[in-house]
Protein backbone atom coordinates (compact mmCIF):
# COMPACT_ATOMS: atom_id res chain seq x y z
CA UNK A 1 10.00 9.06 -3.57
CA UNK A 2 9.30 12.55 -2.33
CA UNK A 3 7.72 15.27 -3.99
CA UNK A 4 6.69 17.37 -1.89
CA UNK A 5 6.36 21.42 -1.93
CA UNK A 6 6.32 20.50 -6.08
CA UNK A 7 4.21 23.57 -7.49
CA UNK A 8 2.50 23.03 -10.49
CA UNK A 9 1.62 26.03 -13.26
CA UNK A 10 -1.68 26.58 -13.51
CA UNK A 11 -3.53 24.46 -16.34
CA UNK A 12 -6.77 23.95 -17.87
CA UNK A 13 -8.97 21.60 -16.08
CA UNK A 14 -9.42 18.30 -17.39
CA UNK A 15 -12.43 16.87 -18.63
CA UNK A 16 -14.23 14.55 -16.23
CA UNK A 17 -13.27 11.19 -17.80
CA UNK A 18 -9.94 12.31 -17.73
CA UNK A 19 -9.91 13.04 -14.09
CA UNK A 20 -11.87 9.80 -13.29
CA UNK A 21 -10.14 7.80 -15.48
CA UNK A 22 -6.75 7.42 -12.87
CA UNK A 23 -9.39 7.90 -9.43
CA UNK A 24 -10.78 4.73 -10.96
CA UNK A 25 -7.65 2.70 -12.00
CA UNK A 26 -6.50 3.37 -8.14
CA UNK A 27 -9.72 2.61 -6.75
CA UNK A 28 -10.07 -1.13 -8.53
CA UNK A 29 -5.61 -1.30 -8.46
CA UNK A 30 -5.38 -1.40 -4.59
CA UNK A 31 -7.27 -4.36 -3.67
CA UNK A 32 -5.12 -6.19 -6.47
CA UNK A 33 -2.15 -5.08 -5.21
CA UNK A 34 -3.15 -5.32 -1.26
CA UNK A 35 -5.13 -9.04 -1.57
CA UNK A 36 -5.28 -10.74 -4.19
CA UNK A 37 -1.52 -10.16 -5.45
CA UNK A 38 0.00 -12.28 -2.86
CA UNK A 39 -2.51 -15.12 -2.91
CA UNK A 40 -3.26 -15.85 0.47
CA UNK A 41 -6.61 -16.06 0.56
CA UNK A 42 -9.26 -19.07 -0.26
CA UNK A 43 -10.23 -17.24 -2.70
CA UNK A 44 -7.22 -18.17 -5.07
CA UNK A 45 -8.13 -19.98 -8.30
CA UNK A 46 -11.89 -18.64 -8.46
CA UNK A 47 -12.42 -15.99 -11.05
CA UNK A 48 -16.37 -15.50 -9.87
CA UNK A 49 -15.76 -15.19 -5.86
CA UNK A 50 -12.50 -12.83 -6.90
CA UNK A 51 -14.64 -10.32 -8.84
CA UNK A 52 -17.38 -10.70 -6.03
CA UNK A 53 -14.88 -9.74 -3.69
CA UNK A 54 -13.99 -6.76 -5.36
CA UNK A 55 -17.24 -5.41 -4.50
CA UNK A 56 -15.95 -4.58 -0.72
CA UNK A 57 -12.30 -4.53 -0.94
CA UNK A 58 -12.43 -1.92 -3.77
CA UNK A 59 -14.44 0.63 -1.30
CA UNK A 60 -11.90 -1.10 1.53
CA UNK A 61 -8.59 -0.52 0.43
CA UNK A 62 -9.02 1.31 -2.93
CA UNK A 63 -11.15 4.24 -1.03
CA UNK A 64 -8.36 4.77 1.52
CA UNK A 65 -6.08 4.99 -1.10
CA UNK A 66 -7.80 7.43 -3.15
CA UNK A 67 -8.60 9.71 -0.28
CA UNK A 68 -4.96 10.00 1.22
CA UNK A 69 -3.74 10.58 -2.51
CA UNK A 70 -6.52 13.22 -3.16
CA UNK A 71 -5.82 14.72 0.25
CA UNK A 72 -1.84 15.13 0.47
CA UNK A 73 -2.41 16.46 -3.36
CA UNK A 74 -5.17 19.01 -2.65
CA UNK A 75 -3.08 20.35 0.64
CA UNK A 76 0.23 21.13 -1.48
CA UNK A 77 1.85 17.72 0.25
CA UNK A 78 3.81 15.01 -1.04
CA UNK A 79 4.85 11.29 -0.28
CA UNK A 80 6.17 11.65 3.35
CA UNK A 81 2.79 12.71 3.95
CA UNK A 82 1.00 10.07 2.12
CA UNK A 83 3.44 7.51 3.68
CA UNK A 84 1.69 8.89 7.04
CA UNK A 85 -1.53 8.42 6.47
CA UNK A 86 -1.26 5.38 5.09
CA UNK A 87 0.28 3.76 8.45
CA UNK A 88 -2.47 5.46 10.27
CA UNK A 89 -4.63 3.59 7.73
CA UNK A 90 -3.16 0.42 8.17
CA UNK A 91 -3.29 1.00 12.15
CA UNK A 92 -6.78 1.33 11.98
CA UNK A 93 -7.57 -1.68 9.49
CA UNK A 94 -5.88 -4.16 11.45
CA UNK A 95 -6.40 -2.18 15.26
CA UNK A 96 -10.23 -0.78 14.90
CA UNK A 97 -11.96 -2.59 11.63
CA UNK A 98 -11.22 -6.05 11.41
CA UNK A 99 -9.22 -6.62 14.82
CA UNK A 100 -6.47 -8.79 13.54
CA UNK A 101 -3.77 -7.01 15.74
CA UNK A 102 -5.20 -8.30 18.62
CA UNK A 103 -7.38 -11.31 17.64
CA UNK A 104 -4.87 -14.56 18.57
CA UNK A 105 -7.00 -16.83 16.69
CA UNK A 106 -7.79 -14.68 13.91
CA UNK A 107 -10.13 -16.92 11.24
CA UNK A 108 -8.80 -19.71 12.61
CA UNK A 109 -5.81 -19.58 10.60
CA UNK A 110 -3.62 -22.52 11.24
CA UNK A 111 -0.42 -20.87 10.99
CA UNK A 112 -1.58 -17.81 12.89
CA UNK A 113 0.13 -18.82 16.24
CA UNK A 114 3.45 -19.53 14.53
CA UNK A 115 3.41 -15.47 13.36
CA UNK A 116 1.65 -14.08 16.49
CA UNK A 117 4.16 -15.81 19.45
CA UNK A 118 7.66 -15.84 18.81
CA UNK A 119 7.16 -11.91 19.25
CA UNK A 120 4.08 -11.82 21.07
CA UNK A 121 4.29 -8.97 24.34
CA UNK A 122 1.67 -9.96 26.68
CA UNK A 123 1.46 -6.26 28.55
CA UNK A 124 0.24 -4.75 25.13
CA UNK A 125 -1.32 -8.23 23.61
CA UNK A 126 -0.07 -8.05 20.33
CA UNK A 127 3.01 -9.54 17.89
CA UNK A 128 5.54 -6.88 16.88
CA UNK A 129 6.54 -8.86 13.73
CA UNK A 130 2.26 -8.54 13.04
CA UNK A 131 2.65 -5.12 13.47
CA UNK A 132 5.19 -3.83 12.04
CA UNK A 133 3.87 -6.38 8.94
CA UNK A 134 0.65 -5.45 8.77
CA UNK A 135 0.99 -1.15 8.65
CA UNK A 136 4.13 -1.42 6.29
CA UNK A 137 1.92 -3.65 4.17
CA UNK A 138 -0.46 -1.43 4.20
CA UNK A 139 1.94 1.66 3.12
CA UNK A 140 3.09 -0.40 0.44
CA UNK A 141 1.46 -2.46 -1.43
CA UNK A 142 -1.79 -1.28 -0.61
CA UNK A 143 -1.44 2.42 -0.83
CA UNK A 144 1.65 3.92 -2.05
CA UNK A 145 2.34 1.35 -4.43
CA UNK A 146 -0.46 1.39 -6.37
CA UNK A 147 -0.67 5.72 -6.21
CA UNK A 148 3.83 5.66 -7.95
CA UNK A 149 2.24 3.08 -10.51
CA UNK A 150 -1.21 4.90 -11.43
CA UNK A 151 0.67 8.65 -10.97
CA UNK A 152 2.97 7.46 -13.86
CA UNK A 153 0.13 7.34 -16.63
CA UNK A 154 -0.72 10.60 -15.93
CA UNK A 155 2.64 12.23 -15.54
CA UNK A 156 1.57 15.92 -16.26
CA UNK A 157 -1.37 15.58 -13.91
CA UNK A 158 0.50 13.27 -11.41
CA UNK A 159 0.43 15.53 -8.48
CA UNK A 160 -3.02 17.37 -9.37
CA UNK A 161 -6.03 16.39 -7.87
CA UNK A 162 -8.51 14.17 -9.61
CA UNK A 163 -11.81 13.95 -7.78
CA UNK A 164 -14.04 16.89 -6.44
CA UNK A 165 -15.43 17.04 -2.87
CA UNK A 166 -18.79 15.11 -4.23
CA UNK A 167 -15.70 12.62 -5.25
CA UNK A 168 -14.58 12.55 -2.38
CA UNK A 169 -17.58 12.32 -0.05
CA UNK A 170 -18.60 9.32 -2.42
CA UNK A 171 -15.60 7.37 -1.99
CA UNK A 172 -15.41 8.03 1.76
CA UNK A 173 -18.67 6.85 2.64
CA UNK A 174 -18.18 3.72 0.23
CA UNK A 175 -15.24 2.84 2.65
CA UNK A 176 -17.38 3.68 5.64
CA UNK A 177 -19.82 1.07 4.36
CA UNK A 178 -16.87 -1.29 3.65
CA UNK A 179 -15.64 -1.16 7.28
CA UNK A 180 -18.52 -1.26 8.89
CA UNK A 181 -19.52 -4.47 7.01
CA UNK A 182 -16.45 -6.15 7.92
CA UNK A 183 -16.37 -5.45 11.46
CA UNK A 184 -20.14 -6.58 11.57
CA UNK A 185 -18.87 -9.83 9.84
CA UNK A 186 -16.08 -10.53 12.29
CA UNK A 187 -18.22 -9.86 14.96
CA UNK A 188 -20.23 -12.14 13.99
CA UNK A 189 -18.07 -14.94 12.75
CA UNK A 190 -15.18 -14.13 15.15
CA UNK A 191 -16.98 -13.39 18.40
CA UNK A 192 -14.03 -11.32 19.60
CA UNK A 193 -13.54 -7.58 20.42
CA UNK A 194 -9.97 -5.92 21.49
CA UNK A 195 -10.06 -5.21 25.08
CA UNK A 196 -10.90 -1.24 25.44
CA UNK A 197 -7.16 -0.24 26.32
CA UNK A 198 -6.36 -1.59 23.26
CA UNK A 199 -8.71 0.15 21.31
CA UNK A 200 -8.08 3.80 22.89
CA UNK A 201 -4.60 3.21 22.15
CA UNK A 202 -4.58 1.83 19.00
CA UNK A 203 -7.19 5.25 17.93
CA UNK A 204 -4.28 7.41 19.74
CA UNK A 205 -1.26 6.16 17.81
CA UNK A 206 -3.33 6.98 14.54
CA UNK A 207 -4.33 10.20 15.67
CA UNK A 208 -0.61 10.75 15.99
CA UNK A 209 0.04 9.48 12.92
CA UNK A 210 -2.52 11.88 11.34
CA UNK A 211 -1.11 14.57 12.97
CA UNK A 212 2.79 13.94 11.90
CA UNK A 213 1.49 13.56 8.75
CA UNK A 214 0.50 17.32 8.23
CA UNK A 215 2.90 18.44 9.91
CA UNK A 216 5.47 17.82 7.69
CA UNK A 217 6.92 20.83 6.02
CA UNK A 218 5.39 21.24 2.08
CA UNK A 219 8.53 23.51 1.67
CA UNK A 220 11.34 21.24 -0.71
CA UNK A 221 13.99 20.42 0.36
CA UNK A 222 17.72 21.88 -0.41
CA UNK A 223 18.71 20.13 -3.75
CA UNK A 224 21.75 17.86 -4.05
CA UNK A 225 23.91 18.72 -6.94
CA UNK A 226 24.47 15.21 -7.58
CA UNK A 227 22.62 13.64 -10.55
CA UNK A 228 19.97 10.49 -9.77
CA UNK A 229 20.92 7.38 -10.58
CA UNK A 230 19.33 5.20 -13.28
CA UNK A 231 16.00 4.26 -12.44
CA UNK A 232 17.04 0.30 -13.05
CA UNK A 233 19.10 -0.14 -10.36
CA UNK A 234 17.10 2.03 -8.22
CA UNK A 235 13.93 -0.83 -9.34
CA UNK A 236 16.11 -3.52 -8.89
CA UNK A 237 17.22 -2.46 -5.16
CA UNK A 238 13.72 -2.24 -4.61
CA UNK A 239 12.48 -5.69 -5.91
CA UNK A 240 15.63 -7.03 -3.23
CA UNK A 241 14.56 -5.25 -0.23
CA UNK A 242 10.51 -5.74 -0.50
CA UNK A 243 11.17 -9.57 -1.00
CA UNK A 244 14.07 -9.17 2.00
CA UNK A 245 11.23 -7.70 3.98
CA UNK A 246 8.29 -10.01 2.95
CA UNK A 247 10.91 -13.38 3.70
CA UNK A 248 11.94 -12.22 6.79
CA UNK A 249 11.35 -14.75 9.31
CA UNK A 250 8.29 -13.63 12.47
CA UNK A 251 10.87 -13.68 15.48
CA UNK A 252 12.88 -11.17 17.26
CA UNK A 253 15.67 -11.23 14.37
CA UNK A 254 12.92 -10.97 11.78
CA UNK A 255 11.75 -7.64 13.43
CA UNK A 256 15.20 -6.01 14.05
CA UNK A 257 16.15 -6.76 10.15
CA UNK A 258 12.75 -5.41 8.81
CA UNK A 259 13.22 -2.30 11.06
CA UNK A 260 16.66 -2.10 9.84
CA UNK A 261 16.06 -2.28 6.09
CA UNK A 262 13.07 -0.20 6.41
CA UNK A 263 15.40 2.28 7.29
CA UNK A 264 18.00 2.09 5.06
CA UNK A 265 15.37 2.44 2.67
CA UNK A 266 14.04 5.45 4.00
CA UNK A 267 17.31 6.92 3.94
CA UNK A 268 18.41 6.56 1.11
CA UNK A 269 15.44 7.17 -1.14
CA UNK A 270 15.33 10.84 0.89
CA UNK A 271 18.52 11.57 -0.10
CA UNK A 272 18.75 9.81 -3.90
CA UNK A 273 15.38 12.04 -4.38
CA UNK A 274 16.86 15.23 -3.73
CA UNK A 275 19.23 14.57 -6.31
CA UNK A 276 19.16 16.33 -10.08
CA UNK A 277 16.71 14.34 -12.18
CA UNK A 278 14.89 12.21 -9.92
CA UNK A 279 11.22 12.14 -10.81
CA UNK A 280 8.81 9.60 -12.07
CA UNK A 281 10.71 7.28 -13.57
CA UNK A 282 12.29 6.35 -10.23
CA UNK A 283 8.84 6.63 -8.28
CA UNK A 284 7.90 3.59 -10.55
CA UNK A 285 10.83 1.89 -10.14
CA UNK A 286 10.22 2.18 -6.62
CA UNK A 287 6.82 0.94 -6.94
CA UNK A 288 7.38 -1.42 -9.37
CA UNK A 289 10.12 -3.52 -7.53
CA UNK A 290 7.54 -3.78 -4.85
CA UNK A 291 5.05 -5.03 -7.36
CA UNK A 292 7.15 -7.71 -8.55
CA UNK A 293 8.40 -8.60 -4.95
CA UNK A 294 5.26 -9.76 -4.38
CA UNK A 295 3.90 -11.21 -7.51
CA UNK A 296 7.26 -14.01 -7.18
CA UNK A 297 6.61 -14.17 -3.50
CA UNK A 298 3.25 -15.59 -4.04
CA UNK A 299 4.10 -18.63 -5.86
CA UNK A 300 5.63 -19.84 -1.95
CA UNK A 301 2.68 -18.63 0.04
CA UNK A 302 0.36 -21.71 1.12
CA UNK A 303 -3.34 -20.21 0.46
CA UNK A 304 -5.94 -20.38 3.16
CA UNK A 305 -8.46 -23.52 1.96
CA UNK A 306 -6.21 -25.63 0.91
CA UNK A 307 -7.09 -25.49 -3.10
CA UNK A 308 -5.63 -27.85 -6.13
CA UNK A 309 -2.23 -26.67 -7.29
CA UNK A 310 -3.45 -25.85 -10.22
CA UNK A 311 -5.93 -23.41 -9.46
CA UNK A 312 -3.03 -21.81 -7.24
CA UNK A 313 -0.45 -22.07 -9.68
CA UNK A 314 -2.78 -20.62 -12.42
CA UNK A 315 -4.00 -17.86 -10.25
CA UNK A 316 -0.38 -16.65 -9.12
CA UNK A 317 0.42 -17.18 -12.88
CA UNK A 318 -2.04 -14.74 -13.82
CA UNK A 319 -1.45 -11.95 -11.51
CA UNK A 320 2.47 -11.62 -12.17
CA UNK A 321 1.92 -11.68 -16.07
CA UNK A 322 -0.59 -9.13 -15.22
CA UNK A 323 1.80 -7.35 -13.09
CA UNK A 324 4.90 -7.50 -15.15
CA UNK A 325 2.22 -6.12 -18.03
CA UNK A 326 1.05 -3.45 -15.56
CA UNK A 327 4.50 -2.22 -15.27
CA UNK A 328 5.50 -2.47 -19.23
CA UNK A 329 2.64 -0.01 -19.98
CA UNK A 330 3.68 2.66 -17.46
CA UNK A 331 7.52 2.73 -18.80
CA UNK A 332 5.67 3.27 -22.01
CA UNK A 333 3.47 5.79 -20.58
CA UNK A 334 6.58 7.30 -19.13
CA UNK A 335 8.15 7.11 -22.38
CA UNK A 336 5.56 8.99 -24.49
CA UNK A 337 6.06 11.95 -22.26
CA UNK A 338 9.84 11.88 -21.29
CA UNK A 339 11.78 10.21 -23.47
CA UNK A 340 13.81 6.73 -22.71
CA UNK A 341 13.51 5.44 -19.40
């Protein structure tokens, strides 16, 4: 998925509503992708209370997502640096905003116990299986997901930045706001707080995280003289290993096979993108297998709330058609500028 060191000629600035146009289609895609997607909430089946919603998730997860994008694209970086940032993101959601790392009755889920103790370590009071689910999540399907799928409509301005610093600032103190609401709310409704060890080192590992995540070299690197292989596939491998992933039972096992896929994955989409004629096409394949992992996915997740079938079925019905639609207008998109995909 990498991209990094890519330099761009020099081109005339785009008009405003064609620079907002994408900053705005991330900033209202993420929370889609990140919450309502999956349809665990007990919010599924009510149009009103989902579009409400969108008033803080948007700023929550959309605002992240458009500020890591803008960032690693203003600095000359790629994905391996956007991948970065958004585990330190996801880090800090569950770690410093709304706690659920360390909460063990988090919203009084019923289920909660049966993710947070077959892996639960007592020294660091936390699940690994929540972990490691909860920041790869967050790389995925809330931010680089929804950056591969919005990138592709803009394919000549993909890796150009779209917002200006008043942009920026805007967006950054919209998530500000966002956080600071929910971490009033679950202090409120949740009474708990991590213990202050807890805290410290969850803000240390995403300091770290920060700080690998600029560190990596913007330089490309060496080419393989291999050409890529068709983007289907390359979708289709995806779609497998993001439902692999979400399935994967919370024990011990569960862990070791997400670790292990996760880097299989990560190996061989480093080396497939170095090869001759990798490029957008296989970005959204990427992203788009992820898309669709979770859009089938959903129809087996038991919503918070308990609501009517039917206003589950309907709702998960809704978001894959919208998905699979999502993902028919970008190959379009892609097609209008490259040819067959």
């Amino acid at each position: 998925m990498t991209d990094e060191g890519q330099v761009t000629a020099p081109a005339p600035r785009p008009t405003m509503p064609r620079r907002i146009a994408p900053a705005l289609g991330l900033f209202l895609l993420a929370p889609l992708t990140a919450e309502y997607l999956i349809g665990y909430d007990d919010k599924v089946g009510r149009p009103v209370e989902l579009l409400a919603g969108l008033l803080i998730l948007a700023p929550l997860y959309g605002g992240p997502a458009l500020i890591i994008r803008e960032v690693a694209r203003r600095t000359g970086r790629g994905w391996p640096t956007m991948i970065l940032l958004a585990a330190a993101f996801g880090l800090f959601q569950a770690g410093l905003v709304d706690e659920s790392l360390f909460n063990a009755s988090y919203r009084d889920i019923e289920y909660w116990d049966e993710m947070l103790n077959p892996t639960f370590i007592p020294a660091l009071g936390i699940g690994a299986d929540m972990v490691v689910g909860f920041v790869i999540g967050h790389v995925i399907w809330s931010i680089g997901m929804p950056i591969a799928i919005v990138e592709t409509f803009v394919t000549g301005r993909g890796t150009r930045p779209w917002l200006g610093v008043v942009g920026l600032t805007f967006t950054g103190v919209l998530y500000v706001a966002a956080s600071a609401l929910i971490f009033y709310d679950h202090q409120q409704t949740e009474r708990f707080l991590a213990s202050a060890p807890q805290l410290i080192g969850t803000a240390a590992a995403v300091v770290a995280l920060i700080v690998a995540a600029f560190a990596v070299g913007r330089r490309p690197r060496p080419a393989i003289d291999r050409p890529a292989p068709n983007p289907w596939p390359v979708g289709a491998a995806a779609l497998t290993a993001a439902s692999l992933f979400t399935l994967a039972p919370p024990n011990w096992p569960g862990v070791a096979a997400k670790i292990a896929l996760l880097a299989v994955v990560a190996a061989a989409v480093t080396r497939l993108s170095r090869r001759s004629g990798w490029g957008a096409a296989h970005r959204l394949a990427l992203a788009g297998g992820a898309l669709l992992s979770h859009a089938w996915v959903a129809f087996t997740v038991e919503p918070l709330g308990d609501p009517a079938i039917f206003a589950k079925l309907s709702h998960n019905t809704v978001f894959a058609l919208g998905a699979v639609a999502l993902l028919a207008a970008a190959v379009r998109a892609l097609r209008g500028t490259r040819g067959p995909v």
